[in-house]
PDB file of N, CA and C in Angstrom:
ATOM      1  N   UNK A   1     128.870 186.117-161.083  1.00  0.00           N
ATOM      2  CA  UNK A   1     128.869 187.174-160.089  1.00  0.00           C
ATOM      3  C   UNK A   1     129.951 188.176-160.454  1.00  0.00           C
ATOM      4  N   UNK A   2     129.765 189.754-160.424  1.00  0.00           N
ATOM      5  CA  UNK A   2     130.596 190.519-160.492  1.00  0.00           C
ATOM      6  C   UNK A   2     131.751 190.279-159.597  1.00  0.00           C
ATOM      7  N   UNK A   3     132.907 190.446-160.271  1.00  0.00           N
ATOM      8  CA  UNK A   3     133.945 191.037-159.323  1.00  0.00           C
ATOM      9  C   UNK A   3     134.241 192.194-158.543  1.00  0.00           C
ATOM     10  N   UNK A   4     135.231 191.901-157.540  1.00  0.00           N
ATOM     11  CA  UNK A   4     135.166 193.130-156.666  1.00  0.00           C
ATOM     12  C   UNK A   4     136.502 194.013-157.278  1.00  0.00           C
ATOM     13  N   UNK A   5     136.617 194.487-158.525  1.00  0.00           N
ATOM     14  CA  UNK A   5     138.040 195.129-158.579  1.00  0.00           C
ATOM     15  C   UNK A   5     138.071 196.431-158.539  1.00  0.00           C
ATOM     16  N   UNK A   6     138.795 197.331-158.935  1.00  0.00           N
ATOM     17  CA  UNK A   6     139.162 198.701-158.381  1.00  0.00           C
ATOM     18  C   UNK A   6     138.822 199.641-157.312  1.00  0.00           C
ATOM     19  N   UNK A   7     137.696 199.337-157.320  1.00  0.00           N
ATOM     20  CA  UNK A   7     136.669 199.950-156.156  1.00  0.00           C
ATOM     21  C   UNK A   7     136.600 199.056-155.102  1.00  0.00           C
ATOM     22  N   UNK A   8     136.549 199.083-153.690  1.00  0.00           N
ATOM     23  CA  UNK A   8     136.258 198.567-152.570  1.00  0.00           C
ATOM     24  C   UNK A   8     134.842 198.230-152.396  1.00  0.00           C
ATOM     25  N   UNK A   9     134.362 196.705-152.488  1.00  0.00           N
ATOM     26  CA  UNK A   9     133.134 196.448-152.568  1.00  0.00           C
ATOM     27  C   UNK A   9     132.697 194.784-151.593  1.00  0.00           C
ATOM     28  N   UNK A  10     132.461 195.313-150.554  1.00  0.00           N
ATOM     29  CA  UNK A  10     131.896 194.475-149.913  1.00  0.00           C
ATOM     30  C   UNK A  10     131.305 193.207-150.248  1.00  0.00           C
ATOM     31  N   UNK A  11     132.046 192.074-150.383  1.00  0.00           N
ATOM     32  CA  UNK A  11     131.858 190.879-150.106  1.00  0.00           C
ATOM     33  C   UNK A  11     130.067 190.368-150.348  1.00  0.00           C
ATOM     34  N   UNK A  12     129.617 190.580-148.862  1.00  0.00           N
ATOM     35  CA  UNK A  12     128.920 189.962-148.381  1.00  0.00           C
ATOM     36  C   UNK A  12     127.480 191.200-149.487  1.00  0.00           C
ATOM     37  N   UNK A  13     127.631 192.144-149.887  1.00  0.00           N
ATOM     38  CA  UNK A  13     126.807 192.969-150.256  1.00  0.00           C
ATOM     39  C   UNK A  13     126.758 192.491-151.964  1.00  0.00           C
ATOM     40  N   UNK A  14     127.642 192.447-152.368  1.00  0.00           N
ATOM     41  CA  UNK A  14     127.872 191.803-153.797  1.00  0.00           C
ATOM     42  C   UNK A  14     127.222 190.612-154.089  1.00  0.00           C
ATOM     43  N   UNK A  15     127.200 189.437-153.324  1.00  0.00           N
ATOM     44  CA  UNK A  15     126.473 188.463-152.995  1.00  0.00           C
ATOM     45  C   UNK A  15     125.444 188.532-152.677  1.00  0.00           C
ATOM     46  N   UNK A  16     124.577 189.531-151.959  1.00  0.00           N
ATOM     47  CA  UNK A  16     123.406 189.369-152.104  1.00  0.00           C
ATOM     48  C   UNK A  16     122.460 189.878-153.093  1.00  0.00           C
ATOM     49  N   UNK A  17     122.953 190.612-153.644  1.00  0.00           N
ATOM     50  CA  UNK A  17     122.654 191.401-154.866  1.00  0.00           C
ATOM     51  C   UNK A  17     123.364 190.338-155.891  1.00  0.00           C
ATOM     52  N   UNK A  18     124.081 190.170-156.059  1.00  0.00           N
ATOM     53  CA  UNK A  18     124.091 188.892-156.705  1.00  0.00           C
ATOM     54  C   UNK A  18     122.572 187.671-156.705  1.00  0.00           C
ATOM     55  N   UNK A  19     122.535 187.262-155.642  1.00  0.00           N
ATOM     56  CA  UNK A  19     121.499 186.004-155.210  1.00  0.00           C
ATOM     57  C   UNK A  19     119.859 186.794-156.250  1.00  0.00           C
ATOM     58  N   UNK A  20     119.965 187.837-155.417  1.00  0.00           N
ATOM     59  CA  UNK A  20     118.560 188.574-155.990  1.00  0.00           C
ATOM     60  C   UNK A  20     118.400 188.406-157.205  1.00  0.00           C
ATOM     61  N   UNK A  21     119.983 189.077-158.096  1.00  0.00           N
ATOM     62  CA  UNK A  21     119.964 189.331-159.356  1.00  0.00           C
ATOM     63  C   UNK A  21     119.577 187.801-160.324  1.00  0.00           C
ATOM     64  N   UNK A  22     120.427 186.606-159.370  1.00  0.00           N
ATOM     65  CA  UNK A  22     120.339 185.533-160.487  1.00  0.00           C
ATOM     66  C   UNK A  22     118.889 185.025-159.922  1.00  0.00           C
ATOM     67  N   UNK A  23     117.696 185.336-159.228  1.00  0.00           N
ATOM     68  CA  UNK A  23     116.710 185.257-158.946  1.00  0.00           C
ATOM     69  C   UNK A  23     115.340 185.939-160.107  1.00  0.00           C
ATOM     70  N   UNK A  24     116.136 187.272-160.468  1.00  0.00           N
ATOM     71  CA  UNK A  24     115.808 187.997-161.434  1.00  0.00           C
ATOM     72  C   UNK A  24     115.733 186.957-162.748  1.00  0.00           C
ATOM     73  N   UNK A  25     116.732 186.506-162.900  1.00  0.00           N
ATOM     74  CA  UNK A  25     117.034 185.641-164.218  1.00  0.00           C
ATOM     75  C   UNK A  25     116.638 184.914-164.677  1.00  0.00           C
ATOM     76  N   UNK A  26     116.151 183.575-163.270  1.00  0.00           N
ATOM     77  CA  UNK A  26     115.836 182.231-163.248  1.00  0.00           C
ATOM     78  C   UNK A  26     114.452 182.810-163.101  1.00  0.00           C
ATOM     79  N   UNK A  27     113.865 183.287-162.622  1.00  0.00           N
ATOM     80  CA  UNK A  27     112.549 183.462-161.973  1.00  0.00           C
ATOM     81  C   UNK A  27     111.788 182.350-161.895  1.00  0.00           C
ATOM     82  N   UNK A  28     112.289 181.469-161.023  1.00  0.00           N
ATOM     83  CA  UNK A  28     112.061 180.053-160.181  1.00  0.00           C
ATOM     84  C   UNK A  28     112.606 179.713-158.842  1.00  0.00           C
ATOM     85  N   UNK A  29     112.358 178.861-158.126  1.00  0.00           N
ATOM     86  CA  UNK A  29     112.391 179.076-156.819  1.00  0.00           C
ATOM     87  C   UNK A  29     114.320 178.018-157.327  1.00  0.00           C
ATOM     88  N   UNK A  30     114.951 177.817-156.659  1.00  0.00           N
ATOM     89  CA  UNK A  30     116.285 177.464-156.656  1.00  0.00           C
ATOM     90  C   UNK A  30     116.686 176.699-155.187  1.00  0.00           C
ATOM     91  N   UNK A  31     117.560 175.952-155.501  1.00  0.00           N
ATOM     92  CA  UNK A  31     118.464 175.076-153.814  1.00  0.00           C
ATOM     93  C   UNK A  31     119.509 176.017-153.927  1.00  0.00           C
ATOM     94  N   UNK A  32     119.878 175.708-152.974  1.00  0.00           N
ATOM     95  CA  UNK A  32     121.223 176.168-152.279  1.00  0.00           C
ATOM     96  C   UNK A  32     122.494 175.930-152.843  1.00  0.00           C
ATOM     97  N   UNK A  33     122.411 174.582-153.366  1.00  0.00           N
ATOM     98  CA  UNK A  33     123.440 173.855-154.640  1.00  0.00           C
ATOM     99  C   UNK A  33     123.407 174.591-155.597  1.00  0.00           C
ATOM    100  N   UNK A  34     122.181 174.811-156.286  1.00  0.00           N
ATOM    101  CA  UNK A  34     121.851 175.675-157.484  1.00  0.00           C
ATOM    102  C   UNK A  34     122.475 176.947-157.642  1.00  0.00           C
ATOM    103  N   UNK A  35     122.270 178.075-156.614  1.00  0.00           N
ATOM    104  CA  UNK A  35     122.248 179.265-156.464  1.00  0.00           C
ATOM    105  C   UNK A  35     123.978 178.999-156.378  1.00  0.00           C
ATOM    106  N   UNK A  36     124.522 178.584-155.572  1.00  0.00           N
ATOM    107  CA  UNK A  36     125.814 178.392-154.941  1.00  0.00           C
ATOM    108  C   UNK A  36     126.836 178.431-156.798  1.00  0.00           C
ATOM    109  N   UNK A  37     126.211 177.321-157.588  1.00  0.00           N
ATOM    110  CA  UNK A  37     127.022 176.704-158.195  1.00  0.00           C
ATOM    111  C   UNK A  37     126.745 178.007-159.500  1.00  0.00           C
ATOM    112  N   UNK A  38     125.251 178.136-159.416  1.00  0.00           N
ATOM    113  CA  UNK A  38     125.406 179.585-160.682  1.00  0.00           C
ATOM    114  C   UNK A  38     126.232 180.893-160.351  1.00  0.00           C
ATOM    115  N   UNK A  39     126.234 180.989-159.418  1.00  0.00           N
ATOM    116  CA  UNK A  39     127.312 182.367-158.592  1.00  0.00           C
ATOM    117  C   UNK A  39     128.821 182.267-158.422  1.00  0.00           C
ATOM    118  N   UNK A  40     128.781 180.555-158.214  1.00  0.00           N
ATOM    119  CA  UNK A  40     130.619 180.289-158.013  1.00  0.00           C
ATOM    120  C   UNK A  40     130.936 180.719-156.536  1.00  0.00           C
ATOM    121  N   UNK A  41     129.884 180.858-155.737  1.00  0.00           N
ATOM    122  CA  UNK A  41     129.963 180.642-154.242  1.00  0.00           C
ATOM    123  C   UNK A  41     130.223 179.477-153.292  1.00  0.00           C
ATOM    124  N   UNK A  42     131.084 179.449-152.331  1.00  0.00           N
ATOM    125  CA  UNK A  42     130.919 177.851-151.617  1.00  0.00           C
ATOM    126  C   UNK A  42     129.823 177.844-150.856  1.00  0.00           C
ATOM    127  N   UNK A  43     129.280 176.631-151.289  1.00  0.00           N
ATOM    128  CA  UNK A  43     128.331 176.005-150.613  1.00  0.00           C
ATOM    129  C   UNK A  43     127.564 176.915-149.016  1.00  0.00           C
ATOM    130  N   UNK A  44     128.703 176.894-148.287  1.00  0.00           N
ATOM    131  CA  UNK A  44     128.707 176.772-146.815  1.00  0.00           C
ATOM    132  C   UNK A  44     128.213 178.769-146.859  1.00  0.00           C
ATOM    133  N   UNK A  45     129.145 179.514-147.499  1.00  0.00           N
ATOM    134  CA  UNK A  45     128.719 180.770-147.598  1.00  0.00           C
ATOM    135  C   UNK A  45     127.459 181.162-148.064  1.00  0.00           C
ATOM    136  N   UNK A  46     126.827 180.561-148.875  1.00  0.00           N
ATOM    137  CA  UNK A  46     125.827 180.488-149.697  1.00  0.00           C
ATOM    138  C   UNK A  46     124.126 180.145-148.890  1.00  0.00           C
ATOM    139  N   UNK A  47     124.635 178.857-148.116  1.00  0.00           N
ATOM    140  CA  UNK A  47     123.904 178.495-147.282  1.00  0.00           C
ATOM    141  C   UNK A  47     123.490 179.666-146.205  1.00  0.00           C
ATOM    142  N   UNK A  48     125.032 179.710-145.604  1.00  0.00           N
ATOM    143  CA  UNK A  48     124.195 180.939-144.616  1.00  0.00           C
ATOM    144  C   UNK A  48     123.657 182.536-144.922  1.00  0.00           C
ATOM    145  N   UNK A  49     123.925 182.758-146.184  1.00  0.00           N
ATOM    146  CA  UNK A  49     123.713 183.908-147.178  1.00  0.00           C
ATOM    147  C   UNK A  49     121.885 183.781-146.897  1.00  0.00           C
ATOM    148  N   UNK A  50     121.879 182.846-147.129  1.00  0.00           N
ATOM    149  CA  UNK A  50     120.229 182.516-147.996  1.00  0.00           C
ATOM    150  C   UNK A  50     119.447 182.552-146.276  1.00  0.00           C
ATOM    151  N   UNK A  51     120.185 182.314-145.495  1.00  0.00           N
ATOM    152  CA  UNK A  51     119.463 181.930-144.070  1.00  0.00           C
ATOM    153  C   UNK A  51     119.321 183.232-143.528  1.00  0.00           C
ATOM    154  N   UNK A  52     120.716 184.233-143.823  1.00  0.00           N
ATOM    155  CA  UNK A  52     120.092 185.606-143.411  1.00  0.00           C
ATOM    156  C   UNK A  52     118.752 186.118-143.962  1.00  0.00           C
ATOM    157  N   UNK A  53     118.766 186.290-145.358  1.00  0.00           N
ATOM    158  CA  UNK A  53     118.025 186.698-146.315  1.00  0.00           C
ATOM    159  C   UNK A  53     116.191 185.832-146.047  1.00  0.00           C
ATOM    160  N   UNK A  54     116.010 184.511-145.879  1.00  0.00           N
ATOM    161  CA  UNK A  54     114.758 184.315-144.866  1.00  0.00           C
ATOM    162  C   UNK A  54     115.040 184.894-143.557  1.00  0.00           C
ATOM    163  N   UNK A  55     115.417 184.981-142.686  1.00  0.00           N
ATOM    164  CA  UNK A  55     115.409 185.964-141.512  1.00  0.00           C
ATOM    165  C   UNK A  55     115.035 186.927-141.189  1.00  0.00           C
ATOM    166  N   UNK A  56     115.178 187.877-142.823  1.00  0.00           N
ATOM    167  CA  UNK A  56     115.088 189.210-143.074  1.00  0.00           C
ATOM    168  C   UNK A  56     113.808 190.005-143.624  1.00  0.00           C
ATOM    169  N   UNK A  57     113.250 188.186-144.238  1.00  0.00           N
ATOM    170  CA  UNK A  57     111.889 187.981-144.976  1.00  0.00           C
ATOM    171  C   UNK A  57     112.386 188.342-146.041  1.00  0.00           C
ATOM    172  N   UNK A  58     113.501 188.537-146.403  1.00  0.00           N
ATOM    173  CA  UNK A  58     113.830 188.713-148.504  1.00  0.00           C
ATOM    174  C   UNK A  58     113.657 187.305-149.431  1.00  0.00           C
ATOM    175  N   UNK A  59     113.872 186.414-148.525  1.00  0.00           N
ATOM    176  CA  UNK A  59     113.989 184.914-149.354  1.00  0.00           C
ATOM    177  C   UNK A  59     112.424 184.218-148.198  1.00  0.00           C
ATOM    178  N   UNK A  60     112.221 183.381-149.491  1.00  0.00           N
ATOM    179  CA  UNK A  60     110.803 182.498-148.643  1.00  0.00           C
ATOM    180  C   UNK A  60     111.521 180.923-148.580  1.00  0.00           C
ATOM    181  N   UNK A  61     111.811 179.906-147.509  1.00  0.00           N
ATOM    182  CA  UNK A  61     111.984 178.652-147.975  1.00  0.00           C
ATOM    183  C   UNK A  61     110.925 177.559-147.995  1.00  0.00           C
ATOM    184  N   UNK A  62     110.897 176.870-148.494  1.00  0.00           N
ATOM    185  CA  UNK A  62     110.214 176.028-148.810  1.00  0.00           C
ATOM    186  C   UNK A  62     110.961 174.606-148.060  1.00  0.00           C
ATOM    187  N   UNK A  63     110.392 174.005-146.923  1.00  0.00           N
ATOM    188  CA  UNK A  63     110.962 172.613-146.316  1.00  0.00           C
ATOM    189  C   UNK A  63     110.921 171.794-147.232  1.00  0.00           C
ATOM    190  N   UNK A  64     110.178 171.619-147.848  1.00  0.00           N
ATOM    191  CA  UNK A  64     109.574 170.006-148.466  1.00  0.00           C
ATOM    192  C   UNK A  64     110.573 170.230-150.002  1.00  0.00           C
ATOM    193  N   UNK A  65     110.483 171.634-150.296  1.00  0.00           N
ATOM    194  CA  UNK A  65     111.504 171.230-151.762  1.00  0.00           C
ATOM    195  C   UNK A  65     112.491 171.575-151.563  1.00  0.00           C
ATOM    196  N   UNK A  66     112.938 172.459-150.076  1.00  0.00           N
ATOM    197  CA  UNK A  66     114.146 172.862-149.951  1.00  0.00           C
ATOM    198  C   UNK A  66     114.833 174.021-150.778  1.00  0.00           C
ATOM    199  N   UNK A  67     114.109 174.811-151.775  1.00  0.00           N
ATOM    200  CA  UNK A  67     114.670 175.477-152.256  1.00  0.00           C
ATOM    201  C   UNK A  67     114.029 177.023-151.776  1.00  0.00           C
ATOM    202  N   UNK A  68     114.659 177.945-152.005  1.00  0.00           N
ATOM    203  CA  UNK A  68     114.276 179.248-151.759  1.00  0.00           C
ATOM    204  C   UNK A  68     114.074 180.145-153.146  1.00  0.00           C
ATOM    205  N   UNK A  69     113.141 181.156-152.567  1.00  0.00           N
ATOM    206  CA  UNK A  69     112.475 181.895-153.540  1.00  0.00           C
ATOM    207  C   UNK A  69     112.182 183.452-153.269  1.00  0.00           C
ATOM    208  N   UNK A  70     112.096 184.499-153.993  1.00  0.00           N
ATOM    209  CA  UNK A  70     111.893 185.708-153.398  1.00  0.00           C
ATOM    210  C   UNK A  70     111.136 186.042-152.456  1.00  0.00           C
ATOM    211  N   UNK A  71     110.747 186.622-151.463  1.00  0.00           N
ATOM    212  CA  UNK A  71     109.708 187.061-151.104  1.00  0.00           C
ATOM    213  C   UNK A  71     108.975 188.350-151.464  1.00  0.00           C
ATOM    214  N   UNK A  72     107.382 188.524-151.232  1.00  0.00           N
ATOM    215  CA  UNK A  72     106.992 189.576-151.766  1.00  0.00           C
ATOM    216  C   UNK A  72     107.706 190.813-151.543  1.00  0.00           C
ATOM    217  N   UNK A  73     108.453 191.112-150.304  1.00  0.00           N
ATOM    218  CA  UNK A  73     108.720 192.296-149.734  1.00  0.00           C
ATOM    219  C   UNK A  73     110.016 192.918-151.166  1.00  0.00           C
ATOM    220  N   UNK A  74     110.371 191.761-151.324  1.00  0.00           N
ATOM    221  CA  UNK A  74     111.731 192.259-152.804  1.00  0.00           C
ATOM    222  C   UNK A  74     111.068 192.945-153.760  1.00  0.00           C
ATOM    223  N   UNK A  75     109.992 192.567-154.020  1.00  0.00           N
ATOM    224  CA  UNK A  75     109.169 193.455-155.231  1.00  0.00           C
ATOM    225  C   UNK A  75     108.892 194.795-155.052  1.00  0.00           C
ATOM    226  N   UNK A  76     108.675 194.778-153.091  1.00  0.00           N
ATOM    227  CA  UNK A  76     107.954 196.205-153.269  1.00  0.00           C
ATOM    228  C   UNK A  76     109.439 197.193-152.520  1.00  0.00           C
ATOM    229  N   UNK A  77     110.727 197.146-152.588  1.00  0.00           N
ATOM    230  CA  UNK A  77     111.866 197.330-152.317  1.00  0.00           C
ATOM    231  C   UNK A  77     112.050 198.503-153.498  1.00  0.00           C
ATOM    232  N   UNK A  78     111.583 198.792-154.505  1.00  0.00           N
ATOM    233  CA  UNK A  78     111.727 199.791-155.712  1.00  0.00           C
ATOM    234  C   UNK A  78     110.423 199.922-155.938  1.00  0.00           C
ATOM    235  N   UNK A  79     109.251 200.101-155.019  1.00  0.00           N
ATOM    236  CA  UNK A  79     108.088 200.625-155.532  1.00  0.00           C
ATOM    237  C   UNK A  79     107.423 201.846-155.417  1.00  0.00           C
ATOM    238  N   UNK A  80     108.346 202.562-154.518  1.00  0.00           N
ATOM    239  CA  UNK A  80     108.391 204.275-154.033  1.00  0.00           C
ATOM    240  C   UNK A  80     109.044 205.289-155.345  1.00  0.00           C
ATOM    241  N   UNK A  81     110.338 204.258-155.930  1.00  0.00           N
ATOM    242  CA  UNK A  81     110.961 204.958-157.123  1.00  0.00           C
ATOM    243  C   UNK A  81     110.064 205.467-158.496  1.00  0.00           C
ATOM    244  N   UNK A  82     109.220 204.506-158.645  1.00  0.00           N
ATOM    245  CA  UNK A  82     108.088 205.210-160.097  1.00  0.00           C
ATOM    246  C   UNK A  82     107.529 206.142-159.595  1.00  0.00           C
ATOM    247  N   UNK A  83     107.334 206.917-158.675  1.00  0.00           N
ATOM    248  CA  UNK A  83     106.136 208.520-158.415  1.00  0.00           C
ATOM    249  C   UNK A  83     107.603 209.211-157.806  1.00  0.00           C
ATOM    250  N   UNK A  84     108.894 208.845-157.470  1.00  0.00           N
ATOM    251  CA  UNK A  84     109.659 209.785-156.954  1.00  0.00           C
ATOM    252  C   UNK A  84     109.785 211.026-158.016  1.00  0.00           C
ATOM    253  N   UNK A  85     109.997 211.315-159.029  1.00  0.00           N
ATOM    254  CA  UNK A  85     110.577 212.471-159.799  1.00  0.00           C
ATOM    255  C   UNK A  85     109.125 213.590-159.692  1.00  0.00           C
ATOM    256  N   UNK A  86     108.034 212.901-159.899  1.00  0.00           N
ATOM    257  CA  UNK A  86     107.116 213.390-159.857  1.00  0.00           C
ATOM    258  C   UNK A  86     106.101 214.020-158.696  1.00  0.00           C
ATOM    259  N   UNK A  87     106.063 215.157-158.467  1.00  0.00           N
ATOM    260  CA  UNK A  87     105.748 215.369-157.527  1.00  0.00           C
ATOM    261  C   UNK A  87     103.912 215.967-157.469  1.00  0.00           C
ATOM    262  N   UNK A  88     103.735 215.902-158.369  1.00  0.00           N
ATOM    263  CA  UNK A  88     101.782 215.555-158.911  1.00  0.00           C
ATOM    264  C   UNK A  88     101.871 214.015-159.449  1.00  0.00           C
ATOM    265  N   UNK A  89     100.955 213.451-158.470  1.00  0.00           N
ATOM    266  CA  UNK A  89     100.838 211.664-159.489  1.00  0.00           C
ATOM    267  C   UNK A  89      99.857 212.038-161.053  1.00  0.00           C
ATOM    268  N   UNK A  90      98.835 212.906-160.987  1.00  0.00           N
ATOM    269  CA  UNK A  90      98.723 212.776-161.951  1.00  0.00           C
ATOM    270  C   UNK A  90      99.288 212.041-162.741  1.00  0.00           C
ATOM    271  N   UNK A  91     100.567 212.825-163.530  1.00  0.00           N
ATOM    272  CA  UNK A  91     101.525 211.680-164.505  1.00  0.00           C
ATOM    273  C   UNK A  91     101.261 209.932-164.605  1.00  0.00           C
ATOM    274  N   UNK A  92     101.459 209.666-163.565  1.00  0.00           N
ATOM    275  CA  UNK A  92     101.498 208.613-163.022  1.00  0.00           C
ATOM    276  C   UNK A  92     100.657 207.616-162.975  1.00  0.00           C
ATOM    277  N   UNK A  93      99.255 208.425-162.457  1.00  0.00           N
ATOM    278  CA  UNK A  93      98.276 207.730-162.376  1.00  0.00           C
ATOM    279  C   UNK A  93      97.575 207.262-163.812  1.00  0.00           C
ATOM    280  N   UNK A  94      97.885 208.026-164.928  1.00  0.00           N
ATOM    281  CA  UNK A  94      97.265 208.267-166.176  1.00  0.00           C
ATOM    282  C   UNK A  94      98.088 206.963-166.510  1.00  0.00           C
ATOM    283  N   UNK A  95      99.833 206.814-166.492  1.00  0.00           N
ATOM    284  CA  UNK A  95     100.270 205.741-167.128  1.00  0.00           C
ATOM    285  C   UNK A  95      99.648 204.703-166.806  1.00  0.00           C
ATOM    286  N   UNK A  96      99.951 204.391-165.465  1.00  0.00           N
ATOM    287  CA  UNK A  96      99.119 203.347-164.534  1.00  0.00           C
ATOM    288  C   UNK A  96      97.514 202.907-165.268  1.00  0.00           C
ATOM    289  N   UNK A  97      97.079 203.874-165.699  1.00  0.00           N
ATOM    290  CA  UNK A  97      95.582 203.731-166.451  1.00  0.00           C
ATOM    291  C   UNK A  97      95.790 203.091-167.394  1.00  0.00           C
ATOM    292  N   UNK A  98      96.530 203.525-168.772  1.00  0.00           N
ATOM    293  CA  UNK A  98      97.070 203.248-169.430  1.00  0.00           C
ATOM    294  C   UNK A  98      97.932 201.971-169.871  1.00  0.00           C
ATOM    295  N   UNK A  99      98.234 201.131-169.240  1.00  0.00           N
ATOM    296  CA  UNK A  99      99.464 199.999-169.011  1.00  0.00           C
ATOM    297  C   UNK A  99      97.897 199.222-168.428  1.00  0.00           C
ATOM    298  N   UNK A 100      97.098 199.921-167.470  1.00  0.00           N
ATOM    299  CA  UNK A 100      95.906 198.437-167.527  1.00  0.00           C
ATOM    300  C   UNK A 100      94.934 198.778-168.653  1.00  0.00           C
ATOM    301  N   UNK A 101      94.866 199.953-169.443  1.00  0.00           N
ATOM    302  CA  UNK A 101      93.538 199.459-170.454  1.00  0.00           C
ATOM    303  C   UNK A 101      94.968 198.810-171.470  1.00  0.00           C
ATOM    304  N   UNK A 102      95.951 199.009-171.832  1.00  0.00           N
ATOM    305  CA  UNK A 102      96.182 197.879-172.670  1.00  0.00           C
ATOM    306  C   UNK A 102      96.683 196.614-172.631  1.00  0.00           C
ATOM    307  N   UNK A 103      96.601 195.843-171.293  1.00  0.00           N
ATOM    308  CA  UNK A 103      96.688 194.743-171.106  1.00  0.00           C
ATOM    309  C   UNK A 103      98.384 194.323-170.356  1.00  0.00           C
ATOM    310  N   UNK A 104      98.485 195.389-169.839  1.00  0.00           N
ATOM    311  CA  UNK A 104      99.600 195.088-169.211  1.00  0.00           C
ATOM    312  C   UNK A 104     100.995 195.509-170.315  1.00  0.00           C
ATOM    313  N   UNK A 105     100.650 196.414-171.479  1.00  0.00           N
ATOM    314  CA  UNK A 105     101.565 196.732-171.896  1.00  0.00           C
ATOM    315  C   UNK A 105     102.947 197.842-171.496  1.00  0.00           C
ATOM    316  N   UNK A 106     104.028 197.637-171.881  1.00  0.00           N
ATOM    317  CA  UNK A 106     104.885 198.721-171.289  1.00  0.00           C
ATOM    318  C   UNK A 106     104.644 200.190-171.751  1.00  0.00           C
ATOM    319  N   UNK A 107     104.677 201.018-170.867  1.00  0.00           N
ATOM    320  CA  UNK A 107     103.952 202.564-170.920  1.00  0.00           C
ATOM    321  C   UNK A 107     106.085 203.238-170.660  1.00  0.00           C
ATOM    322  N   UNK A 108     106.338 204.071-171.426  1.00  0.00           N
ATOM    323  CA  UNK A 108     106.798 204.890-171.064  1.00  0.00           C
ATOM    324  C   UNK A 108     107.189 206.481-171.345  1.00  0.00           C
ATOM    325  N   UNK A 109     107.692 207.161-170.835  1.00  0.00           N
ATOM    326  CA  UNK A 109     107.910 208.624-171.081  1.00  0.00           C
ATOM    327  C   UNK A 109     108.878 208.956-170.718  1.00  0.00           C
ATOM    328  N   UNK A 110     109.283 210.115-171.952  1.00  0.00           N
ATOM    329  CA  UNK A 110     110.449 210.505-172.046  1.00  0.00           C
ATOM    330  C   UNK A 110     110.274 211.832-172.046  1.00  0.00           C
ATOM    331  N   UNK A 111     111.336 212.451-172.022  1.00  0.00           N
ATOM    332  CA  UNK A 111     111.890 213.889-172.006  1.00  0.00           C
ATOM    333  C   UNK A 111     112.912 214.578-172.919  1.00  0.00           C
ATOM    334  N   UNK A 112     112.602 214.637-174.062  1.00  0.00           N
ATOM    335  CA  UNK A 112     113.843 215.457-174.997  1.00  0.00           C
ATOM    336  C   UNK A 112     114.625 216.487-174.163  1.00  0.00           C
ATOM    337  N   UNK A 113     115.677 216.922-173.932  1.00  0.00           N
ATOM    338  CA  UNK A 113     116.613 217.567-173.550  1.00  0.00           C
ATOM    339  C   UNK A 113     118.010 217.881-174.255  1.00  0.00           C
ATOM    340  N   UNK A 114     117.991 219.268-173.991  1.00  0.00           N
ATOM    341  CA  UNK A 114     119.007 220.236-175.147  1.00  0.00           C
ATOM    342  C   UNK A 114     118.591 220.078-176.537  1.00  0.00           C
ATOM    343  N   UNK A 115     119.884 220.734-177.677  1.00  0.00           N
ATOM    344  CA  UNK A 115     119.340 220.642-179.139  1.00  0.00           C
ATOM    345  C   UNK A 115     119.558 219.628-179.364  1.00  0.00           C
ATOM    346  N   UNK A 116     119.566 218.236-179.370  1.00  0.00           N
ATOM    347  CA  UNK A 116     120.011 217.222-180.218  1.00  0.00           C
ATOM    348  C   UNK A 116     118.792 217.141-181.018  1.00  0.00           C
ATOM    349  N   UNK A 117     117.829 217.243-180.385  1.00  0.00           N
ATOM    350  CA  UNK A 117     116.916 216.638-181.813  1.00  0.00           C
ATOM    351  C   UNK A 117     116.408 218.130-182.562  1.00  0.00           C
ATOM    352  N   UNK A 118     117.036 219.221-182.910  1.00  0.00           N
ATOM    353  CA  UNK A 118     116.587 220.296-183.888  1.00  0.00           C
ATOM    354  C   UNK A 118     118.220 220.230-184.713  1.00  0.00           C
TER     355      UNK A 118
END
């Protein structure tokens, strides 16, 4: 987990962005032990971290294995950002075309800006 140094950075906000991030990593559902012990969080903070976060519907738990896992709503949390710059989807829609006729490959576009490349 990042540290909080020079800058003033909220605790409890670092940690959850934390949780997400090592969620990102593992991309498997995780215990409370798990998550706690990859972050270097105590237990007890961790626990109730994860209890907000189902509350909130960001985390899904699971009784029977006890561990928690993203919920869908985290995925769609940055799904407004791909058409923001663009204000015709066109663009957009073509990649989107594109990324499914080739099988789910990565599509992207760029923008040369100033002389560097002459």
């Amino acid at each position: 987990m990042p540290s909080a140094n020079k800058t003033a950075i909220v605790k409890s906000a670092m940690r959850t962005f934390a949780v997400l991030e090592f969620f990102r990593e593992t991309k498997r559902a995780a215990s409370v032990t798990e998550i706690a012990s990859a972050l270097e969080m105590p237990q007890s903070s961790t626990s109730v971290l994860l209890s907000s976060l189902v509350e909130l519907n960001y985390l899904e738990y699971d009784r029977k294995t006890r561990r928690f896992i993203p919920s869908y709503r985290v995925g769609l949390l940055g799904d407004w950002i791909r058409r923001s710059p663009f204000r015709d989807t066109k663009l957009t829609d073509l990649m989107e075309e594109l990324w499914s006729a080739t099988g789910g490959e990565t599509i992207l576009l760029g923008q040369q800006t100033g002389a560097a490349g002459m």
